[in-house]
Protein backbone atom coordinates (compact mmCIF):
# COMPACT_ATOMS: atom_id res chain seq x y z
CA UNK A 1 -96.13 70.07 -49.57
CA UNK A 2 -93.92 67.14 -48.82
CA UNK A 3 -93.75 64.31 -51.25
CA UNK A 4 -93.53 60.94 -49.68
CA UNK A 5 -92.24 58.17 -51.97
CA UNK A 6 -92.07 54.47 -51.78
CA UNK A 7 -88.04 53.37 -51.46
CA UNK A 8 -88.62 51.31 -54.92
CA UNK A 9 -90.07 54.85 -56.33
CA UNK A 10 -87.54 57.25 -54.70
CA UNK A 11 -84.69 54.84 -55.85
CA UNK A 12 -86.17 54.57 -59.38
CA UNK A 13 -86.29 58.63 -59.42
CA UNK A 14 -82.68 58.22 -58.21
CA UNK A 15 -81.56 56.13 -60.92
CA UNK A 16 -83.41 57.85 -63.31
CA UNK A 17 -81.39 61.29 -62.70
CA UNK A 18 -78.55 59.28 -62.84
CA UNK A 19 -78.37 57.86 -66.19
CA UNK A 20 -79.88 61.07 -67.25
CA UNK A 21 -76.34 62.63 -66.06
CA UNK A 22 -74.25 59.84 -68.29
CA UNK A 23 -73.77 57.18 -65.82
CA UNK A 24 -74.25 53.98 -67.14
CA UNK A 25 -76.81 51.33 -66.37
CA UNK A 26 -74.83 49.71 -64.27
CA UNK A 27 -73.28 52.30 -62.53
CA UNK A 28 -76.23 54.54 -61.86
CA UNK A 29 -78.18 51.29 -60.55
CA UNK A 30 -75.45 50.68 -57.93
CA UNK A 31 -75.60 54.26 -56.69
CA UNK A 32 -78.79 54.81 -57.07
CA UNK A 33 -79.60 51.94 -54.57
CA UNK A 34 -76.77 53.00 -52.04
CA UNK A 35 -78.17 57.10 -52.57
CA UNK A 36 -81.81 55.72 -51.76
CA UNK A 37 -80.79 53.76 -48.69
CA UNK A 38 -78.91 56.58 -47.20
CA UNK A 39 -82.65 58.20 -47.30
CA UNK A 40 -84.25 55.06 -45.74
CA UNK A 41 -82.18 54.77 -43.18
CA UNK A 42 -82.73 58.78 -42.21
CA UNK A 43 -78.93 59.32 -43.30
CA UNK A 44 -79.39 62.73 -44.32
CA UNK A 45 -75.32 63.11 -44.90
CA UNK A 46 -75.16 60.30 -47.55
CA UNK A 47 -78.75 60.16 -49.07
CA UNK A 48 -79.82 62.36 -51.84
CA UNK A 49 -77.68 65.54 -50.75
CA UNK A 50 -75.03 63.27 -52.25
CA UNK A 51 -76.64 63.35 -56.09
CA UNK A 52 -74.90 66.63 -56.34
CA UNK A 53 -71.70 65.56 -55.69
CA UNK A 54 -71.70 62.81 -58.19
CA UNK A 55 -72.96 65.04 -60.93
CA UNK A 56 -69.93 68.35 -60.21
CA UNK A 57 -67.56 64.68 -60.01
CA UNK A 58 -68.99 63.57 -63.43
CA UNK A 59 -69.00 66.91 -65.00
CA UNK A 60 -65.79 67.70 -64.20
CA UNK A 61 -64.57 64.96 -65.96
CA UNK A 62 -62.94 63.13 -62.62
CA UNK A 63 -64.96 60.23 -63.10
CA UNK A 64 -65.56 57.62 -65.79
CA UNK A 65 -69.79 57.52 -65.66
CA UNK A 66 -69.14 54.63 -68.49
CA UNK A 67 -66.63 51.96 -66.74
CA UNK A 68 -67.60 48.50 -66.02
CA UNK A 69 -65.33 47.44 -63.38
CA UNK A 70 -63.34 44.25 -63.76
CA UNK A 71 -62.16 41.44 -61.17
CA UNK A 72 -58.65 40.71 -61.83
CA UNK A 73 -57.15 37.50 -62.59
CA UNK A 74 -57.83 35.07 -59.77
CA UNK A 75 -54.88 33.21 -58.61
CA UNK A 76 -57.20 31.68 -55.64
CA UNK A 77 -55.19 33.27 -52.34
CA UNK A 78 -56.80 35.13 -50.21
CA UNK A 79 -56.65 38.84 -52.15
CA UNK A 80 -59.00 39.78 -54.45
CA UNK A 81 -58.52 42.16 -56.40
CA UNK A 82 -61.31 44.86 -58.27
CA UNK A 83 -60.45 47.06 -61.16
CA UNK A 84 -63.17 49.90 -60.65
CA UNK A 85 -61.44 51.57 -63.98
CA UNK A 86 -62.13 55.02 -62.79
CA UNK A 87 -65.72 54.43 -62.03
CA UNK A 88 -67.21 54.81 -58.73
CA UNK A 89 -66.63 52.00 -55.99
CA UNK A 90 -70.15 50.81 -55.47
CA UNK A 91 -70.28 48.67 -59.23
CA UNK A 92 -66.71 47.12 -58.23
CA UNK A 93 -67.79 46.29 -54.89
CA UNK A 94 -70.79 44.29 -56.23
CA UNK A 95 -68.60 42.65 -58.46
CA UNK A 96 -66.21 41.33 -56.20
CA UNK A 97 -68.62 40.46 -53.15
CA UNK A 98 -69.40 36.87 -54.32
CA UNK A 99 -65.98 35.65 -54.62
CA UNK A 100 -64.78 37.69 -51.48
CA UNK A 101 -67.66 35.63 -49.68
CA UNK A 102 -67.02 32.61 -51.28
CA UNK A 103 -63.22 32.67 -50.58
CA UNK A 104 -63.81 33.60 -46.76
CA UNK A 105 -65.73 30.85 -46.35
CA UNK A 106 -63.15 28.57 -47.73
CA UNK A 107 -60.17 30.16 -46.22
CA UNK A 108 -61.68 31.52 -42.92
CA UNK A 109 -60.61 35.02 -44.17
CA UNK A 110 -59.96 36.96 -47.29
CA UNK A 111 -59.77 40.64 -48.40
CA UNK A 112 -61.07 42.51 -51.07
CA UNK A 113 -58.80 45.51 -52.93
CA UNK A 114 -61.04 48.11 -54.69
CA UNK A 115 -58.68 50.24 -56.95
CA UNK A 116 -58.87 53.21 -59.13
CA UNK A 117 -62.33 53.86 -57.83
CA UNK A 118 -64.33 57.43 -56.33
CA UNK A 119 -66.46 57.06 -53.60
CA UNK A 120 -68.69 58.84 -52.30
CA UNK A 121 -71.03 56.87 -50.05
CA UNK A 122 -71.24 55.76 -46.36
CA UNK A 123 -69.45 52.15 -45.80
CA UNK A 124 -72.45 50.42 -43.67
CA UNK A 125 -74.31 49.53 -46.94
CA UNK A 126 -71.03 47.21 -48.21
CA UNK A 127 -70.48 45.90 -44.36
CA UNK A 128 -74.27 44.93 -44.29
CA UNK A 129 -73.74 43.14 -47.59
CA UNK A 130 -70.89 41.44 -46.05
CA UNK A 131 -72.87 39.93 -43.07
CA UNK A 132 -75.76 38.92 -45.05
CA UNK A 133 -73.69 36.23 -46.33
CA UNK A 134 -73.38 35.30 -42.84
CA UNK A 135 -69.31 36.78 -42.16
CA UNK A 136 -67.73 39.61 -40.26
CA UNK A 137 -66.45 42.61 -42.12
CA UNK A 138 -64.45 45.79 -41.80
CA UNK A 139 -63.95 48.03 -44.61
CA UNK A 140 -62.01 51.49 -44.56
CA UNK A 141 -60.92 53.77 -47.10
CA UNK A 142 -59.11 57.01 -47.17
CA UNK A 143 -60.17 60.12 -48.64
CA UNK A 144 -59.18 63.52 -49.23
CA UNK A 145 -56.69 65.56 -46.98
CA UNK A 146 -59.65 67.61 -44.72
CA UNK A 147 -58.65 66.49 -41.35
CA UNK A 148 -55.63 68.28 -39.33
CA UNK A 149 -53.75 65.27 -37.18
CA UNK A 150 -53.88 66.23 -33.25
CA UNK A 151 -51.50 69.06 -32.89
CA UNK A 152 -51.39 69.91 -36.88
CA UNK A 153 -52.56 72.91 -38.10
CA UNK A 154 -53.05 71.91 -41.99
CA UNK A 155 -55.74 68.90 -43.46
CA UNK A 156 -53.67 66.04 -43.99
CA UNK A 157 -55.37 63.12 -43.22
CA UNK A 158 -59.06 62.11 -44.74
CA UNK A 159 -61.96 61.74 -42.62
CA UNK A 160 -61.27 58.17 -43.42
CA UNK A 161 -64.38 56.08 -42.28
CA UNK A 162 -63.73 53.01 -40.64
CA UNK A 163 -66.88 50.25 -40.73
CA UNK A 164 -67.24 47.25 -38.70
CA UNK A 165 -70.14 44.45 -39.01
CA UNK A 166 -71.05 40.52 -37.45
CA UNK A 167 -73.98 38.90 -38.41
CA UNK A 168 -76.55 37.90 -36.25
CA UNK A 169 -79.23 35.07 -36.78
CA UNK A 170 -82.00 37.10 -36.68
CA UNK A 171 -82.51 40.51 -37.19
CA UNK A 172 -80.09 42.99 -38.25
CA UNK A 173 -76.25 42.78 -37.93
CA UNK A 174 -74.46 44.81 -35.19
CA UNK A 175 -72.94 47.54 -37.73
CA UNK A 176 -71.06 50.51 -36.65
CA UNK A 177 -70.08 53.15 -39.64
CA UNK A 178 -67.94 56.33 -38.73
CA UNK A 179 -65.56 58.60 -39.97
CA UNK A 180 -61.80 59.17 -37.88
CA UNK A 181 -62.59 62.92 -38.20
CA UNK A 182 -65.54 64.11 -35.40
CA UNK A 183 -68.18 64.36 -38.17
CA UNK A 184 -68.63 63.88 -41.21
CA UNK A 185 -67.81 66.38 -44.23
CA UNK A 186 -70.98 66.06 -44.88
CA UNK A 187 -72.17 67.55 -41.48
CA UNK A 188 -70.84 70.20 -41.62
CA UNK A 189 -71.74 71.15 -45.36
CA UNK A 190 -75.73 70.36 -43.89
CA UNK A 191 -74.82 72.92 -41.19
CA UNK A 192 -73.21 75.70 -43.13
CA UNK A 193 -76.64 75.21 -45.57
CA UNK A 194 -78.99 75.39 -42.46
CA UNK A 195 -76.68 78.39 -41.12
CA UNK A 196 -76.12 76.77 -38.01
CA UNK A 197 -72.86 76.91 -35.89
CA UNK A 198 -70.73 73.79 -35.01
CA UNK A 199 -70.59 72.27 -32.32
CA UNK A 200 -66.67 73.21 -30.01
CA UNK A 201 -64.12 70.98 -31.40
CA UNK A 202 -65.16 70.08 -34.45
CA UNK A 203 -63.12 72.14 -36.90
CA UNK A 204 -60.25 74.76 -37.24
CA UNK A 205 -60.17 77.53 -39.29
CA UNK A 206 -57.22 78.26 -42.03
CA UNK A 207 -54.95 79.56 -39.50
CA UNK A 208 -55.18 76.66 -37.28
CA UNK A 209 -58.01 78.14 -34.41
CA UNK A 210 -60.74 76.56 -33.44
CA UNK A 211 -64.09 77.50 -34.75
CA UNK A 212 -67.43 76.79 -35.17
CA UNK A 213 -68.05 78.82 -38.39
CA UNK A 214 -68.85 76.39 -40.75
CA UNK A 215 -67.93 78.41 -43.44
CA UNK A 216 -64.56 78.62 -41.58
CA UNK A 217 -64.50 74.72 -41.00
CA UNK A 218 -64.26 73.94 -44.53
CA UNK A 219 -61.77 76.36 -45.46
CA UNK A 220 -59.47 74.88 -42.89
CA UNK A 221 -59.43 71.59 -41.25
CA UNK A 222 -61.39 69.45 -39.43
CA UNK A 223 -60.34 67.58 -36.34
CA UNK A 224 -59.83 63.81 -35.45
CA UNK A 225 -62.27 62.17 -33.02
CA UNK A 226 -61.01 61.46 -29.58
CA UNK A 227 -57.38 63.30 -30.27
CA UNK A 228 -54.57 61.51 -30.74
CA UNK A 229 -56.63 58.19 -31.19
CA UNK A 230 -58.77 59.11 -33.77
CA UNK A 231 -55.63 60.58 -35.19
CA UNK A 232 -54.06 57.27 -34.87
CA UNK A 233 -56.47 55.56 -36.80
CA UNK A 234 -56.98 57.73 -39.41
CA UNK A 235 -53.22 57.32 -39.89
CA UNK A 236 -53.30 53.28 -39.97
CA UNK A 237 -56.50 53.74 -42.69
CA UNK A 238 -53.93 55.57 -44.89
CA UNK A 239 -51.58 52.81 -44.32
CA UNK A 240 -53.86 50.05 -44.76
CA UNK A 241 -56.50 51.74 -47.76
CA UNK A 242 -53.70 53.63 -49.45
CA UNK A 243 -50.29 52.86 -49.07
CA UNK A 244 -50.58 48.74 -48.90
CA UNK A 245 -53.26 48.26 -51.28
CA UNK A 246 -51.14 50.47 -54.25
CA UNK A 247 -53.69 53.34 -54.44
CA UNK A 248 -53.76 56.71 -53.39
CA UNK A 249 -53.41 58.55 -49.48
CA UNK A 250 -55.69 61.74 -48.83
CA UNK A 251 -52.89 64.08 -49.13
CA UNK A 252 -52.32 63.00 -52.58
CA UNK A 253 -55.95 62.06 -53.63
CA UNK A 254 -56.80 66.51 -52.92
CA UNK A 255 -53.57 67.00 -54.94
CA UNK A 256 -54.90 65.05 -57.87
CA UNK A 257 -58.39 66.59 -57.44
CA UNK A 258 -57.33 70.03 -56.59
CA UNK A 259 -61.09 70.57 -54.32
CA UNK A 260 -62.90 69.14 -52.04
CA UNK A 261 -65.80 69.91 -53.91
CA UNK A 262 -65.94 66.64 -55.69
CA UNK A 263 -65.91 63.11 -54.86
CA UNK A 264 -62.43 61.62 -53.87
CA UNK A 265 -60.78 59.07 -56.45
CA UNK A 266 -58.80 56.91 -54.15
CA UNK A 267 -58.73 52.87 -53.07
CA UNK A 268 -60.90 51.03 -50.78
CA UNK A 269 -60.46 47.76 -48.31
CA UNK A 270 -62.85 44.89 -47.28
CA UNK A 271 -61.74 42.39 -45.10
CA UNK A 272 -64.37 39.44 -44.72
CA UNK A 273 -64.02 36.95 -41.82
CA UNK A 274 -65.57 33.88 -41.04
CA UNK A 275 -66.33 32.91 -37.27
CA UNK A 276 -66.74 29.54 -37.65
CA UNK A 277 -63.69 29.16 -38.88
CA UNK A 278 -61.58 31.29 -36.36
CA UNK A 279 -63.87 29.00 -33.64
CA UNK A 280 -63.68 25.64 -34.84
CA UNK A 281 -62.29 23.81 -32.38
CA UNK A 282 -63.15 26.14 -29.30
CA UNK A 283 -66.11 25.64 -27.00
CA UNK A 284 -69.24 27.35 -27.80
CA UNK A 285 -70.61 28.80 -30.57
CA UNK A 286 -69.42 32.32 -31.77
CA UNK A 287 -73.00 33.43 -32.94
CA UNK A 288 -74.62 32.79 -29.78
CA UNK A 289 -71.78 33.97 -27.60
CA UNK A 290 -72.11 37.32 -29.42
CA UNK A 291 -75.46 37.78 -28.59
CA UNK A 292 -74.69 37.02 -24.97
CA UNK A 293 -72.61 40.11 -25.15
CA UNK A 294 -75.11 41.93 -26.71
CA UNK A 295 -77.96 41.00 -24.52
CA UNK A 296 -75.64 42.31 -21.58
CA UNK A 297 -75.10 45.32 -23.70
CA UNK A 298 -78.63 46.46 -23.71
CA UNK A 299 -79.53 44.79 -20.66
CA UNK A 300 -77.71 47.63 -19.13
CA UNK A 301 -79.96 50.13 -20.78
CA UNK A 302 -77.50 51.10 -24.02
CA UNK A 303 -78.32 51.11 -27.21
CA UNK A 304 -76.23 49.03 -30.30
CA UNK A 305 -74.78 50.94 -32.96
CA UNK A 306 -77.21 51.44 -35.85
CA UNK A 307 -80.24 50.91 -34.12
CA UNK A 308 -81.69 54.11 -34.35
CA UNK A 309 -80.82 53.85 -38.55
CA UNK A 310 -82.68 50.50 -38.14
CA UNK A 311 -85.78 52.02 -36.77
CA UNK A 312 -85.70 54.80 -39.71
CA UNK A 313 -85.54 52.22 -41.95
CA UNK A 314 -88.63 50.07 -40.55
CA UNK A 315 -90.52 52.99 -40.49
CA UNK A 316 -89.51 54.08 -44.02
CA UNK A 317 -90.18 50.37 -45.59
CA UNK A 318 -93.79 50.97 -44.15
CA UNK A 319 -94.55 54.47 -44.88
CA UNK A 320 -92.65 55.58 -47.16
CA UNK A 321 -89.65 57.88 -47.41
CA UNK A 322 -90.69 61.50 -47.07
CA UNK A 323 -88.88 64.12 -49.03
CA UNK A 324 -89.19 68.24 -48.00
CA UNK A 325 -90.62 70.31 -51.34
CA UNK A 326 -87.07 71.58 -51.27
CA UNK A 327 -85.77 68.21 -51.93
CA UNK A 328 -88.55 67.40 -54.27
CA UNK A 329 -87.52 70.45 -56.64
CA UNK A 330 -84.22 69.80 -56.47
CA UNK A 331 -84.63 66.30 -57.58
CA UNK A 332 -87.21 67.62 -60.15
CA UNK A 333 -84.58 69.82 -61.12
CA UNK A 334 -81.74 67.38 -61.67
CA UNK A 335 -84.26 65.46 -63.83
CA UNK A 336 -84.76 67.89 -66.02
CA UNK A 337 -81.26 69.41 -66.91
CA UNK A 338 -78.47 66.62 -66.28
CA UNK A 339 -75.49 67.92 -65.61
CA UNK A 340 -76.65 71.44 -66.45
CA UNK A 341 -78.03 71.69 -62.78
CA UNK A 342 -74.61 71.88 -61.72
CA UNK A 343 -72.09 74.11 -61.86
């Protein structure tokens, strides 16, 4: 039978398997809460299915499951600066957001370096965080060398998600969330598991030919989105997540790691931006130009980004989030024997 849990329940079961694993409270509350959402929000890729991949991370030792992330010293420009300490990104992020916010509003913009961190979670729930103070955000990081560059034959680049938000006055923020590559790494892990095939263009196999093998996918490389573009941008992520900020690239993140089989341990950047500011002095008002443009956006008959995550997560706040038995054991599982029910 299915199991359907309320999100305070299934992010209390979360947590729960969490600290059982090592993490500390801190850090297995800030997961936990990202992990749950990724289930509200019908997220398959980033929800629970991630819980494994933080235990092989912690297990292996790639991971400190005990850091308490630090903000370094504040000299009041517009940098900040997060010492994750080898912990995962979610615990620094929280710590920074209130001065990144706070400084934004003061300067009109500022940006907030995560280093030393592993992530392992979709960017949307740090962008939504972002506009709920009422600014604009984009966030990137890099990630591990599993994406060929168009014409390449090798991974090189990560699948480097790129995350945009702007705050609206009511209702939810217009939030895109994607990775440079065509999917996820996650997708196609979900479709090797559910033996399905991939879709044309999605991956290459270790000799550089398209496939749609899964199997064959994640042996070799997977491709940019929209060629040399995507290409392009996972390129400037690099730049801008890796090089600039003092942390890691992709190529060098899977040489530390040595497998894609665990979460990356890279950097991470949030730029915050206040409209107001970058308006003052212009005619009209930014918020309710936006939603001119939005209104003309769906008045047209297309949808916003996020929407259909939106409606999964109104439905899930009301009902419930409904887990297969499958997913039930395994949680059940991970409950019971730590990081024994990993290899």
């Amino acid at each position: 039978m299915t199991l359907t849990l309320t999100l305070d329940a299934l992010t209390d079961r979360i947590v729960a398997i969490l600290r059982r694993a090592g993490l500390n409270e801190v850090q297995a509350a800030a997961l936990g809460g990202v992990i749950a959402a990724g289930e509200r929000d019908g997220c398959k890729s980033h929800g629970i299915y991630r819980i494994e991949g933080v235990l092989r991370t912690l297990k292996a030792g790639k991971v400190d499951g005990a850091a308490l992330p630090v903000l370094a010293e504040d000299d009041g420009r517009a940098i900040i600066r997060v010492e994750a300490r080898r912990g995962f990104s979610t615990p620094a992020f929280d710590l920074g957001l209130p001065l990144l916010a706070a400084r934004a509003r003061e300067l009109g913009l500022a940006a907030m370096v995560v280093n030393d961190c592993t992530h392992f979670s979709a960017l949307w729930p740090e962008v939504e965080a972002v506009t709920a103070e009422g600014l604009a955000a984009l966030v990137m990081c890099p990630s591990y060398a599993s994406v060929a560059p168009t014409g390449g034959t090798r991974p090189l680049l990560g699948t480097n998600p790129l995350a945009f938000g702007w705050p609206r006055p009511a209702g939810h923020p217009y939030v895109f969330d994607f990775a440079t590559s065509v999917a996820a790494r996650g997708e196609l892990e979900l479709k090797r598991r559910a033996g399905e095939a991939l879709p044309e263009g999605w991956a290459i196999d270790a000799e550089g030919r398209p496939t749609t093998d899964p199997e064959a996918g994640l042996a070799g490389a997977m491709l940019p989105f929209g060629g040399h573009k995507g290409s392009a941008i996972g390129t400037m992520i690099e730049l801008l997540a890796g090089v600039m900020i003092g942390d890691l690239t992709s190529p060098e993140v899977l040489e530390q790691l040595g497998t894609t089989a665990l979460a990356p341990f890279h950097g991470e950047l949030v730029i915050a931006l206040s409209p107001e500011a970058f308006a003052r002095g212009r005619p009209g008002d930014p918020f309710a130009r936006a939603e001119l443009l939005f209104g003309a956006i769906t008045g047209q008959g297309a949808r916003l980004p996020s929407q259909r995550r939106f409606a999964a997560r109104a439905k899930a706040e009301a009902e419930g989030v409904t887990l297969t038995p499958a997913e039930a054991a395994q949680l059940d599982r991970m409950l019971e024997l730590g990081l024994d029910a990993v290899a």
